[in-house]
N, C-alpha and C. Protein backbone atom coordinates (compact mmCIF):
# COMPACT_ATOMS: atom_id res chain seq x y z
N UNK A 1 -11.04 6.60 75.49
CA UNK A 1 -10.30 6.40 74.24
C UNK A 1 -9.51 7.65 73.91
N UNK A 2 -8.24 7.56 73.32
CA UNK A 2 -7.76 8.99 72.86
C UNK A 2 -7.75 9.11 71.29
N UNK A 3 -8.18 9.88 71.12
CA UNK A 3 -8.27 10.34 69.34
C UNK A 3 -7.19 11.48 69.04
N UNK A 4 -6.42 10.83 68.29
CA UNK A 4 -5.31 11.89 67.69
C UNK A 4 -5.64 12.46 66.41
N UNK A 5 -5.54 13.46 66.10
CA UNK A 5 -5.79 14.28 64.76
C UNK A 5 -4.88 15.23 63.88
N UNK A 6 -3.85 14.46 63.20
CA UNK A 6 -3.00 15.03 62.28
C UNK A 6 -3.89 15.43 60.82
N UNK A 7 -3.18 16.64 60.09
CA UNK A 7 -3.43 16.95 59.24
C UNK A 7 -3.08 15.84 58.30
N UNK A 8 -1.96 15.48 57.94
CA UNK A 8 -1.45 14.65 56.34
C UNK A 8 -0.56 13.49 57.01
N UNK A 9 -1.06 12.50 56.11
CA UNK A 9 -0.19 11.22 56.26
C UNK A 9 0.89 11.36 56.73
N UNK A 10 1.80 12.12 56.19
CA UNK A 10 3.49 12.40 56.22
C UNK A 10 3.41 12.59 57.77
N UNK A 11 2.62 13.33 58.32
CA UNK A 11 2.65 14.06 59.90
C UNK A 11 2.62 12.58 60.85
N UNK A 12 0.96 11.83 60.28
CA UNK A 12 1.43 10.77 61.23
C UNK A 12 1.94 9.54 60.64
N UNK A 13 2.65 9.24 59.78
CA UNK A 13 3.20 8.10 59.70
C UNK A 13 4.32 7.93 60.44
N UNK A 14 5.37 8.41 61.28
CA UNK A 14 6.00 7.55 62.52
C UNK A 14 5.34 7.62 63.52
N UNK A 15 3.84 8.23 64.14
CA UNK A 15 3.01 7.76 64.93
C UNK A 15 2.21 6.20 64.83
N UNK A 16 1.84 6.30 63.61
CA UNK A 16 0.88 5.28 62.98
C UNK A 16 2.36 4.07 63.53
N UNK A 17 3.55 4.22 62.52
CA UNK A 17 4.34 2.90 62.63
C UNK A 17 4.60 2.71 64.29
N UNK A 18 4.62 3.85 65.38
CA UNK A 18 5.02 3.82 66.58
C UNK A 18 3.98 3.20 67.83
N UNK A 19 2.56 3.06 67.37
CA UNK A 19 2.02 3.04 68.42
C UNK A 19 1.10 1.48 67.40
N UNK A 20 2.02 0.86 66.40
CA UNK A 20 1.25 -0.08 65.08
C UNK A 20 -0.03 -0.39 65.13
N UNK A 21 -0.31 0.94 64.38
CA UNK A 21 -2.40 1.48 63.82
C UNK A 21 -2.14 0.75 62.77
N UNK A 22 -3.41 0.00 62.35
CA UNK A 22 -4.32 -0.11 61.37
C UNK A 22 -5.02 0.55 60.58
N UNK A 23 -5.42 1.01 59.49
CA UNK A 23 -5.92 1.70 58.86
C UNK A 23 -7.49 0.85 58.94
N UNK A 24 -8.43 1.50 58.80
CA UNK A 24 -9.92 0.74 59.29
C UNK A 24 -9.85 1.50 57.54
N UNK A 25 -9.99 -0.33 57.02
CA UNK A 25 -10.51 -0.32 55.55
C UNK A 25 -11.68 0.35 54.79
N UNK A 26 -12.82 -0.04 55.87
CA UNK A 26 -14.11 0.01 55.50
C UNK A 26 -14.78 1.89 55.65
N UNK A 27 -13.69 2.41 56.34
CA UNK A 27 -14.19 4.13 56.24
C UNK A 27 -13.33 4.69 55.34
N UNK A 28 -14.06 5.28 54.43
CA UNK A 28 -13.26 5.97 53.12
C UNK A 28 -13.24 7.16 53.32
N UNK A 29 -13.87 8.09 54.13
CA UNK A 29 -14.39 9.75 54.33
C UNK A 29 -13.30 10.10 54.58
N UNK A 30 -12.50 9.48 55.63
CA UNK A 30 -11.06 9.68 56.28
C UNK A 30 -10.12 8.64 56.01
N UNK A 31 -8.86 8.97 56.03
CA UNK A 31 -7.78 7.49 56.50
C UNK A 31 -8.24 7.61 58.53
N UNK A 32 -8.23 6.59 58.65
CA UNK A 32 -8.29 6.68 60.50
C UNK A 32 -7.84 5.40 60.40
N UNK A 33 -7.02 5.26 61.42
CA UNK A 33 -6.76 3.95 62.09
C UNK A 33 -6.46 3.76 63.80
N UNK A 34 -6.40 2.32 63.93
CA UNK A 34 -6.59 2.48 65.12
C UNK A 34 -5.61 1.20 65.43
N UNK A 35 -5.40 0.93 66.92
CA UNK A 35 -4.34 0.06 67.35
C UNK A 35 -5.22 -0.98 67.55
N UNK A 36 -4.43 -2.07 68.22
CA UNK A 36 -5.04 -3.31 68.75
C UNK A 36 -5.51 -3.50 69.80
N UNK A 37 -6.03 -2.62 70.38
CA UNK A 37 -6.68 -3.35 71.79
C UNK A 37 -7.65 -1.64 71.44
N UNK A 38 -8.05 -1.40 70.46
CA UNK A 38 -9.16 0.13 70.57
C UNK A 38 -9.34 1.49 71.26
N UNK A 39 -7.80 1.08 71.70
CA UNK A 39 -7.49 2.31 72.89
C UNK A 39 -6.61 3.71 72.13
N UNK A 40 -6.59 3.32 70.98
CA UNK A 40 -5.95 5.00 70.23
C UNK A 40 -6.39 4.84 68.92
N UNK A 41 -7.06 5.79 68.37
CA UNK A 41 -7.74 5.96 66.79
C UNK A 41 -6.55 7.56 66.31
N UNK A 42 -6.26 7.33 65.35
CA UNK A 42 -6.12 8.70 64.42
C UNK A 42 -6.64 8.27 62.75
N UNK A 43 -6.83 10.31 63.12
CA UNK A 43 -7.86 10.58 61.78
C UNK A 43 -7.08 11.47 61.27
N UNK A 44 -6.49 11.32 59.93
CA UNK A 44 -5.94 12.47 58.77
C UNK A 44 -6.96 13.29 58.30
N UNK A 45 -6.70 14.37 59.18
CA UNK A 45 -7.95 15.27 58.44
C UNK A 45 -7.85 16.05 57.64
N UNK A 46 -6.84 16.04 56.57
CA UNK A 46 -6.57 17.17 55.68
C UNK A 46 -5.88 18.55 56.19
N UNK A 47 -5.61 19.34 55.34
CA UNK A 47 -5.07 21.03 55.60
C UNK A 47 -6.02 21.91 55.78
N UNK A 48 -6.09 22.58 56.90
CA UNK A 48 -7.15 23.31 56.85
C UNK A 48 -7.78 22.92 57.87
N UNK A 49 -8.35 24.49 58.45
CA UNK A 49 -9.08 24.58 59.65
C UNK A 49 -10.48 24.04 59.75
N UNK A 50 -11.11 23.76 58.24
CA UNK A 50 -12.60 23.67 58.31
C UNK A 50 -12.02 21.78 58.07
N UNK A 51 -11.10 20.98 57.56
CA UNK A 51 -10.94 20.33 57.24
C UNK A 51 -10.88 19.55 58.88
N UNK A 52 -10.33 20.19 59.53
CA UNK A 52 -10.18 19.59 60.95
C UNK A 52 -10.98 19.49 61.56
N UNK A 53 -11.81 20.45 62.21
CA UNK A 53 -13.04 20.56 62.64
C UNK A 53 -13.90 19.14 62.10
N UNK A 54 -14.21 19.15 60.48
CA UNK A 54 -14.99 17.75 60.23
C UNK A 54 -14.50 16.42 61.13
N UNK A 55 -13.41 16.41 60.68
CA UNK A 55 -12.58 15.27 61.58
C UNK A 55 -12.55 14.80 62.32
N UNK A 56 -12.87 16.01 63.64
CA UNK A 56 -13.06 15.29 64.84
C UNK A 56 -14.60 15.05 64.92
N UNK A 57 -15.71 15.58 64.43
CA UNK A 57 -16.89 15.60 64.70
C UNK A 57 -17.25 14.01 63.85
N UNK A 58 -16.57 14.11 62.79
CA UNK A 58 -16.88 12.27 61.74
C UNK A 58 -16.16 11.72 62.94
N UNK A 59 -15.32 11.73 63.73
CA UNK A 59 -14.71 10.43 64.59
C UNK A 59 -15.31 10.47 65.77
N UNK A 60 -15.75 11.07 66.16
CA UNK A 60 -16.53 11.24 67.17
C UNK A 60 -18.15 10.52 66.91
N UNK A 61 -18.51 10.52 66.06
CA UNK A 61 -19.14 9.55 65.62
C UNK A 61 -19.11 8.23 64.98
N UNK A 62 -18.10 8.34 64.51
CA UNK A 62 -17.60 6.80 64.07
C UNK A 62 -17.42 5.82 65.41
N UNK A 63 -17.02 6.38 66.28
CA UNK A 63 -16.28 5.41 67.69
C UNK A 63 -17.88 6.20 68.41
N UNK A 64 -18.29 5.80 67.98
CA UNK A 64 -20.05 5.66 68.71
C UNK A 64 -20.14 6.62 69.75
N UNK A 65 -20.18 8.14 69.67
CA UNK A 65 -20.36 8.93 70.38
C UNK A 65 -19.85 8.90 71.75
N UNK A 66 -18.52 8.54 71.86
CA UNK A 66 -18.65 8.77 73.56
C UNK A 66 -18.22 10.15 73.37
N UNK A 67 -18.19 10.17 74.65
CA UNK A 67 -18.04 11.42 75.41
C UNK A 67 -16.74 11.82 75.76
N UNK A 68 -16.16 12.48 76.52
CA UNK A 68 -15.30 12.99 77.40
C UNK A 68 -13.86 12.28 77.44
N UNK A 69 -13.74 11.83 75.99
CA UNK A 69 -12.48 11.21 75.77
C UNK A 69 -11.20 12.16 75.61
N UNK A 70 -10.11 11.75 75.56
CA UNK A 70 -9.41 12.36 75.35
C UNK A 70 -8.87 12.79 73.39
N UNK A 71 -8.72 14.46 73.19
CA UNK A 71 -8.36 14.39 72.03
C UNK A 71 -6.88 15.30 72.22
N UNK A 72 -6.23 14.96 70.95
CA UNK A 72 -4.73 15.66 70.85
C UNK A 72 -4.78 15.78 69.46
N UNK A 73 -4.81 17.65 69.07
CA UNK A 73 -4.03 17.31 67.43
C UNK A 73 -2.36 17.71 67.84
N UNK A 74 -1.94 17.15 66.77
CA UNK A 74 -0.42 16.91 66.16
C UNK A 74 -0.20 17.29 65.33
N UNK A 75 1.00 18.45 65.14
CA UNK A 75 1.20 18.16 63.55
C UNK A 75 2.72 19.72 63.28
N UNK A 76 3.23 20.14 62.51
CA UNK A 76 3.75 21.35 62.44
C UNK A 76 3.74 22.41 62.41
N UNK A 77 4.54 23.37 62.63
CA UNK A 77 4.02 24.40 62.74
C UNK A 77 5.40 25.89 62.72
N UNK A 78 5.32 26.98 62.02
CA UNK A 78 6.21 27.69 62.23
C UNK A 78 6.00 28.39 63.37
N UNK A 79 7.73 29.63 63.35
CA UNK A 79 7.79 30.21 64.52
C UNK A 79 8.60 31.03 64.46
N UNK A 80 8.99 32.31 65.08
CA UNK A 80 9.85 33.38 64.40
C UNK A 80 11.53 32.81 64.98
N UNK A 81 11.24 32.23 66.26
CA UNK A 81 13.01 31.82 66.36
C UNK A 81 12.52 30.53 67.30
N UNK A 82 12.22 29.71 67.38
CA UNK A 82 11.64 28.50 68.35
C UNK A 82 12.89 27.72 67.20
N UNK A 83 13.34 26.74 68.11
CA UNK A 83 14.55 26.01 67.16
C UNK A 83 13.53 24.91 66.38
N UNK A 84 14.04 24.76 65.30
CA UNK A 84 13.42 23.39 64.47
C UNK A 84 13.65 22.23 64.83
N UNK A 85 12.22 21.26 65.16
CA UNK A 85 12.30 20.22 65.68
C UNK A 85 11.90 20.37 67.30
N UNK A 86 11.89 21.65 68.06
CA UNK A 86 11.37 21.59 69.52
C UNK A 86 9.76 21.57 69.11
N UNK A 87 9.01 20.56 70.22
CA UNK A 87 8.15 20.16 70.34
C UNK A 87 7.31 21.16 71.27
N UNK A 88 6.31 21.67 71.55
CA UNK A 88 5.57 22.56 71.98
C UNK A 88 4.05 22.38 72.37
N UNK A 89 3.53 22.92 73.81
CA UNK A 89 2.57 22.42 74.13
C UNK A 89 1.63 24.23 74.17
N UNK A 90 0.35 23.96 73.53
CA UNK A 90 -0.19 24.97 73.49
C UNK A 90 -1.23 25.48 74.52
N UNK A 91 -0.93 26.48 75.04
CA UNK A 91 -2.00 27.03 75.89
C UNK A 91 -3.27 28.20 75.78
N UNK A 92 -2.43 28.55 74.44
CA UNK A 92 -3.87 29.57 73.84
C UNK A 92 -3.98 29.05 72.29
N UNK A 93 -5.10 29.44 71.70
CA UNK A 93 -5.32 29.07 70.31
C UNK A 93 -6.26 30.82 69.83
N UNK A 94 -5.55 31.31 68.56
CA UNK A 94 -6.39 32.24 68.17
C UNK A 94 -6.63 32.11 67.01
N UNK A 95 -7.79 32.18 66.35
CA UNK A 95 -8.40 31.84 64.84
C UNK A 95 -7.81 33.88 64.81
N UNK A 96 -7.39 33.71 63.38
CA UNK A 96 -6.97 34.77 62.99
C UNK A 96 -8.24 35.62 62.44
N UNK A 97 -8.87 35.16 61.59
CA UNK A 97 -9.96 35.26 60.54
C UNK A 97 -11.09 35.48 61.66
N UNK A 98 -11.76 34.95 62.41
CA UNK A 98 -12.60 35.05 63.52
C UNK A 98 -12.27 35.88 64.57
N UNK A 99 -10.95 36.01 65.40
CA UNK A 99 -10.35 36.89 66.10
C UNK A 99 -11.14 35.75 67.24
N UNK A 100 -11.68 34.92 67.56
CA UNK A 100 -12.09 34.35 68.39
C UNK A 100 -10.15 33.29 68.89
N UNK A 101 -10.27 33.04 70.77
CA UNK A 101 -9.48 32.37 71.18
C UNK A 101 -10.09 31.37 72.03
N UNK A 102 -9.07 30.78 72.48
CA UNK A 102 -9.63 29.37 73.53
C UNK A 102 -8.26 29.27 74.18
N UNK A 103 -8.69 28.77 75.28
CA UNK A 103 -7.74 28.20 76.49
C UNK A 103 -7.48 27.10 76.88
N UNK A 104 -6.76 25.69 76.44
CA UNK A 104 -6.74 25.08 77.15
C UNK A 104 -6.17 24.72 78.56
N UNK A 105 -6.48 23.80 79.24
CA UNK A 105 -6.73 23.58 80.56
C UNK A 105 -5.69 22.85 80.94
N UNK A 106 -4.47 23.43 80.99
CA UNK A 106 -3.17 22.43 81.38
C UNK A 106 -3.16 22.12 82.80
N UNK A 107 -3.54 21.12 83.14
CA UNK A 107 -3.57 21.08 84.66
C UNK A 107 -2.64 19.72 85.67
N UNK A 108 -1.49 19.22 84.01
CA UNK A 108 -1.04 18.18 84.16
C UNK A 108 0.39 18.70 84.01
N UNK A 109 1.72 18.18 85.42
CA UNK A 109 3.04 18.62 85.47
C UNK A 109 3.40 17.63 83.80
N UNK A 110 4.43 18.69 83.39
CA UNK A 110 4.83 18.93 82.49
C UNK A 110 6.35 19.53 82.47
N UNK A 111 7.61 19.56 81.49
CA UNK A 111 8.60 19.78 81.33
C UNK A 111 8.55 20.39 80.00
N UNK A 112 7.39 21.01 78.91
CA UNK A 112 6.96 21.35 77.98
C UNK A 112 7.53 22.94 77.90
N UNK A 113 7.59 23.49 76.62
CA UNK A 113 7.80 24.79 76.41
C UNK A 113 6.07 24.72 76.55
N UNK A 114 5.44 26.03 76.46
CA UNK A 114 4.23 26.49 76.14
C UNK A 114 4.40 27.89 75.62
N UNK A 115 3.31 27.83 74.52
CA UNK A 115 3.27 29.11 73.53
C UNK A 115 2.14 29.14 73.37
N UNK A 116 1.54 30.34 73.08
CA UNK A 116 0.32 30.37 71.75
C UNK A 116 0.34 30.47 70.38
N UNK A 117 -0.71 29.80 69.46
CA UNK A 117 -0.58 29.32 68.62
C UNK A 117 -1.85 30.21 67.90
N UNK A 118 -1.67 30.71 66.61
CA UNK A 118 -2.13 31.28 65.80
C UNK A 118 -2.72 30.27 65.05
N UNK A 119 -3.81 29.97 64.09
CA UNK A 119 -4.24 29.80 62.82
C UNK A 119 -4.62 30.72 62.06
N UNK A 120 -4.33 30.01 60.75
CA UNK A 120 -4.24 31.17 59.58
C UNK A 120 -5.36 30.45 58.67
N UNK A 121 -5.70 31.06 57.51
CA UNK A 121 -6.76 30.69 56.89
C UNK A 121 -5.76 29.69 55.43
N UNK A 122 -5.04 30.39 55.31
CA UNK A 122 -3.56 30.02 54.70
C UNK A 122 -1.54 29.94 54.82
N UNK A 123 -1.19 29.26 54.49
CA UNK A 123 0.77 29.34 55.00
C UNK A 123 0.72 30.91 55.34
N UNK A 124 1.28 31.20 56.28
CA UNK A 124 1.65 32.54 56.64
C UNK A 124 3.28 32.47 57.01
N UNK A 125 4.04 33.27 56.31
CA UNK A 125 5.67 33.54 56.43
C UNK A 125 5.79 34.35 57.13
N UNK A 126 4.87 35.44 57.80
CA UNK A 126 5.27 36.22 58.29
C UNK A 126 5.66 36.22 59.95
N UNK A 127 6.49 35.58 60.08
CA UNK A 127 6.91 35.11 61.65
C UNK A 127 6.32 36.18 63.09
N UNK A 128 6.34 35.43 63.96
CA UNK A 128 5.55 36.27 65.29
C UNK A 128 5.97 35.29 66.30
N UNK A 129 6.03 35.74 67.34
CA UNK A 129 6.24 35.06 68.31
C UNK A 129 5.17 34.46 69.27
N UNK A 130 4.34 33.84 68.29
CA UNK A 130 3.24 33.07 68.39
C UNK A 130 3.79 31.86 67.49
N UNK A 131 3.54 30.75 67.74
CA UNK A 131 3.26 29.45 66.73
C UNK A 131 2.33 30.09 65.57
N UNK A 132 2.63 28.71 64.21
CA UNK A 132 1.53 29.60 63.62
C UNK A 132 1.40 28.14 62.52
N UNK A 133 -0.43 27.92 62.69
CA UNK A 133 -0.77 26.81 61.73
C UNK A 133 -1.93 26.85 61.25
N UNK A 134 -2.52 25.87 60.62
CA UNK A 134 -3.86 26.16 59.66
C UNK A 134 -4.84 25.25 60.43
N UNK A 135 -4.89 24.48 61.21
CA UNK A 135 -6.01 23.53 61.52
C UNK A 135 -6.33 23.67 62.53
N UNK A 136 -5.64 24.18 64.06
CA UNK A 136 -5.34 24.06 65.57
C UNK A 136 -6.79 24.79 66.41
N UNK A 137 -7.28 25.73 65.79
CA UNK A 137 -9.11 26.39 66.21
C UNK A 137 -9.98 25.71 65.43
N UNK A 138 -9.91 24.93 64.07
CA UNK A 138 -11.41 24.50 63.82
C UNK A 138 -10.78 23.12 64.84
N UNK A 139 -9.76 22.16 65.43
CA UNK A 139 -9.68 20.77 66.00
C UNK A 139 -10.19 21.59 67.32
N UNK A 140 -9.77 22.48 67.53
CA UNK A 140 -10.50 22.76 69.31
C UNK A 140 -12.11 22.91 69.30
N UNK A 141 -12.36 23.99 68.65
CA UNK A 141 -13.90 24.32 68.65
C UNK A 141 -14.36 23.51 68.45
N UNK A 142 -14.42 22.06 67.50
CA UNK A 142 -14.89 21.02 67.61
C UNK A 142 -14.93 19.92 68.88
N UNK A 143 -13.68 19.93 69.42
CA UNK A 143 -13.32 19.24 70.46
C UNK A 143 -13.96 19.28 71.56
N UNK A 144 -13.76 20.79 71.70
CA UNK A 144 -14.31 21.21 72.99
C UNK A 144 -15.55 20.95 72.79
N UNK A 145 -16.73 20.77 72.28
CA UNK A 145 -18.01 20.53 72.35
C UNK A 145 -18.62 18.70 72.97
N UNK A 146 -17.58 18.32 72.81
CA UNK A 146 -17.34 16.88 73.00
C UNK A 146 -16.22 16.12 74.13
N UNK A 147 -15.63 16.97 74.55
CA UNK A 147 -15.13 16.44 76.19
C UNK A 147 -14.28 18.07 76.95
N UNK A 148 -14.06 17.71 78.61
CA UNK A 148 -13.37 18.24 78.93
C UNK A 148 -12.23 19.14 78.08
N UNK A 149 -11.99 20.66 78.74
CA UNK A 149 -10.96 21.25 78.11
C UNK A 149 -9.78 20.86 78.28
N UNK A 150 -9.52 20.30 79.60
CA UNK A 150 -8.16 19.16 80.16
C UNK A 150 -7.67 17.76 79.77
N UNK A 151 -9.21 17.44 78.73
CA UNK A 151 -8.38 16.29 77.97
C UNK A 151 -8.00 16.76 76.44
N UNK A 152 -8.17 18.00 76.13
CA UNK A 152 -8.15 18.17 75.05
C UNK A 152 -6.67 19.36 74.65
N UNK A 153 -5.88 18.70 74.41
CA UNK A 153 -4.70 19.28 74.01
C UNK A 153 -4.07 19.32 72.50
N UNK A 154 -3.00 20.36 72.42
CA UNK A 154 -2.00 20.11 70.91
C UNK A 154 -0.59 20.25 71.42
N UNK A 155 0.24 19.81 70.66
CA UNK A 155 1.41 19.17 70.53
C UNK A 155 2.06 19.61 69.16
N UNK A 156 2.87 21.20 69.25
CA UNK A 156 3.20 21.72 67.52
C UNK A 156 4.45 20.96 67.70
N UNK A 157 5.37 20.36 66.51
CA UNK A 157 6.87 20.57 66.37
C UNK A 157 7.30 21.94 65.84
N UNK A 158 8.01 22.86 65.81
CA UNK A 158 8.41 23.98 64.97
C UNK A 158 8.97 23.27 63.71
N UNK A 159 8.81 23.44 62.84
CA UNK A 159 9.32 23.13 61.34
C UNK A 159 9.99 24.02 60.50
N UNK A 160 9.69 25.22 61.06
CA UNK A 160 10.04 26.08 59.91
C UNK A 160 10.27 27.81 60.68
N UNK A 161 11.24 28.55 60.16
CA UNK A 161 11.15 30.24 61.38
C UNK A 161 11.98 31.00 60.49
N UNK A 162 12.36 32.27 60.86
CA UNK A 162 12.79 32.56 60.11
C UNK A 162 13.93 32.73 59.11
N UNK A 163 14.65 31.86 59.57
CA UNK A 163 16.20 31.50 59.16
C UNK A 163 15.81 29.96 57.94
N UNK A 164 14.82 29.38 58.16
CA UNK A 164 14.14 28.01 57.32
C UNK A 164 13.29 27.88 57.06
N UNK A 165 12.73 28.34 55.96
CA UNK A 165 11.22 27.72 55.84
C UNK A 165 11.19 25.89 55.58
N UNK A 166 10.13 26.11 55.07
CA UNK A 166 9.80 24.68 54.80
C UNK A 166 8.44 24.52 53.99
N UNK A 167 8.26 23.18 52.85
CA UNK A 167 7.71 22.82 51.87
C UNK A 167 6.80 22.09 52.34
N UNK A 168 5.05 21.49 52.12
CA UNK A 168 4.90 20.29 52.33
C UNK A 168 5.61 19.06 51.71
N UNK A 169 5.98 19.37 50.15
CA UNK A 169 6.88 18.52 49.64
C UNK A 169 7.84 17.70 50.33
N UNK A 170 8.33 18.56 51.42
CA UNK A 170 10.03 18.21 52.16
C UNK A 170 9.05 16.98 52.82
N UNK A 171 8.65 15.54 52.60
CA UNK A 171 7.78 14.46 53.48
C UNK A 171 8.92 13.83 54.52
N UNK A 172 10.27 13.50 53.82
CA UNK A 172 11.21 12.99 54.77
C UNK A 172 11.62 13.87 55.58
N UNK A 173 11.49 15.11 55.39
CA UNK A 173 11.80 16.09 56.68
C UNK A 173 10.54 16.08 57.55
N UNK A 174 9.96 16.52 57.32
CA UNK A 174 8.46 16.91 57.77
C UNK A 174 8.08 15.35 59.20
N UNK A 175 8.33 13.92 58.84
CA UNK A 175 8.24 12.93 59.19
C UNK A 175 9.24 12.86 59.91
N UNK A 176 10.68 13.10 59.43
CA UNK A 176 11.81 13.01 60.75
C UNK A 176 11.16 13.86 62.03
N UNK A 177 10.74 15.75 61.70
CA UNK A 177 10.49 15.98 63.13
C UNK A 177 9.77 15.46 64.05
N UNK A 178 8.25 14.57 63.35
CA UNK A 178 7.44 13.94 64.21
C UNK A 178 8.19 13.15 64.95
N UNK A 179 8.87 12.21 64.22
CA UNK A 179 9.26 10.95 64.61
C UNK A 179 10.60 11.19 65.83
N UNK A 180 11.38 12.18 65.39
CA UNK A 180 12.00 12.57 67.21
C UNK A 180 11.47 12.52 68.32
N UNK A 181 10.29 12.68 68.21
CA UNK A 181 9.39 13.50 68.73
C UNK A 181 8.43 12.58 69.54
N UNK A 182 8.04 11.46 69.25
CA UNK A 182 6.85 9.99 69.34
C UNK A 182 7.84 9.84 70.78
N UNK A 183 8.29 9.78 71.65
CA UNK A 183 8.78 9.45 72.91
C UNK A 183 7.44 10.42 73.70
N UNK A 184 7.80 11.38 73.45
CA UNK A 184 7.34 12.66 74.11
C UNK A 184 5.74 12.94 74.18
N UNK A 185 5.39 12.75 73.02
CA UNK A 185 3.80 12.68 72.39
C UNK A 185 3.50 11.09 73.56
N UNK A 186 4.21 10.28 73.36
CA UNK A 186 3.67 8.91 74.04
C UNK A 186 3.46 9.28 75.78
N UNK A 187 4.07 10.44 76.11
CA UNK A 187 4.10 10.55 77.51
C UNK A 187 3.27 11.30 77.58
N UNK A 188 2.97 12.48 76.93
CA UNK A 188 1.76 12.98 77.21
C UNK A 188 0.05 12.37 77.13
N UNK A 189 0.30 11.13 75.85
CA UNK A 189 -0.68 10.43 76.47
C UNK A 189 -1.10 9.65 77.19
N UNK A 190 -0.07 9.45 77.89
CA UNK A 190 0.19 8.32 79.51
C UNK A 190 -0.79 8.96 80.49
N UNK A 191 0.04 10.64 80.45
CA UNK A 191 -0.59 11.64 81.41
C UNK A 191 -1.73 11.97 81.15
N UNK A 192 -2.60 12.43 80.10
CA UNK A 192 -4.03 12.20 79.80
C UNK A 192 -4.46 11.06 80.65
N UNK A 193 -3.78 10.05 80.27
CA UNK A 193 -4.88 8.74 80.37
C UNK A 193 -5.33 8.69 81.81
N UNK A 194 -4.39 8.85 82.85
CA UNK A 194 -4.21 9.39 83.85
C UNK A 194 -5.15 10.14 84.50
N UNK A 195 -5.06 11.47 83.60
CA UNK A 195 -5.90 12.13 84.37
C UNK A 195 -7.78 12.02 83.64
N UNK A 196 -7.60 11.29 82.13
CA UNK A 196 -9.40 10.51 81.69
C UNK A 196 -9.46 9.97 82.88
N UNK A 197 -8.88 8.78 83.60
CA UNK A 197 -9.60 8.29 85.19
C UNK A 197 -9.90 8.95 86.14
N UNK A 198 -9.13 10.03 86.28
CA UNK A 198 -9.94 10.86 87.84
C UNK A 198 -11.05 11.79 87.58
N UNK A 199 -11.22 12.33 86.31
CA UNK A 199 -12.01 12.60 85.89
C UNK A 199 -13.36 12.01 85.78
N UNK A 200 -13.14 11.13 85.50
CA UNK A 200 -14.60 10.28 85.02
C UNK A 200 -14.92 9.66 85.98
């Protein structure tokens, strides 16, 4: 199964309309929904690193403990000159606050920029030539406890650098970059799925 994990509605609603999820009525803890044949769930897990982390560990139990599925968070992210709207695949993650990092395991051809990606405990303006977001180490550290490091990836858009910031308010902006973007995200989970079979 692949479990996607955006922070806020706005992030995945042209996922949700692109891949047509359901919202599963009956769990209130989260919005999560899932498609029609049970083969993709996403969970809105709020802002915030501790907010993410819950997220995947409640869905990971909700979809009855498997194992070694594939997870992807999604969602935005600044950058000191990365153009707005390029899509980005991460290969390091550093909790700022912890000073702790992680590696994921790219072991799938790709046409991707790759960067590392900072989390902050809060919005940070102060640009680096690192990505930089609030949720991306508590969705790994959780993740990783629960499948392969090779199925477990992120996917930033740049939103914001130093020539633009950006609001959560801005929802029709914030939703246009995803939604460029849902071609690209759909191929990387082709290639997961791909490589969940040789794996397992």
């Amino acid at each position: 199964m692949i479990h996607l994990v955006l922070a806020t509605h706005t992030e995945a609603k042209p996922i949700i309309s692109y891949f047509k999820l359901k919202r599963l009525m009956h769990v209130t803890e989260y919005q999560v929904f899932i498609n029609k044949d049970k083969s993709i769930s996403l969970t809105i897990s709020g802002i915030g690193k501790v907010f993410s982390a819950c997220s995947v560990i409640f869905t990971y139990f909700l979809f009855k403990r498997q194992r070694n599925n594939i997870w992807i968070n999604i969602g935005i992210a600044g950058h000191n000159d990365l153009k707005i709207g390029e899509i980005i695949l991460v290969n390091k993650i550093n909790d700022l606050s912890s000073k702790k990092s992680w590696y994921p395991s790219i072991v799938f051809n790709h046409s991707f920029k790759v960067h590392n990606c900072n989390t902050y405990d809060k919005p940070n303006f102060k640009y680096t030539k690192n990505l930089h977001d609030m949720e991306l180490s508590g969705f790994y550290s959780s993740a990783n406890k629960l499948s392969y490091s090779e199925l477990i990836q992120s996917l930033k858009i740049v939103s914001d650098n130093k020539e633009k910031k950006i609001s959560f308010k801005e929802k029709e902006r914030i939703s246009g970059l995803i939604k460029i973007n849902v071609a690209k995200i759909e191929k990387v989970i082709l290639v997961l799925s791909k490589l969940h079979l040789k794996i397992n």
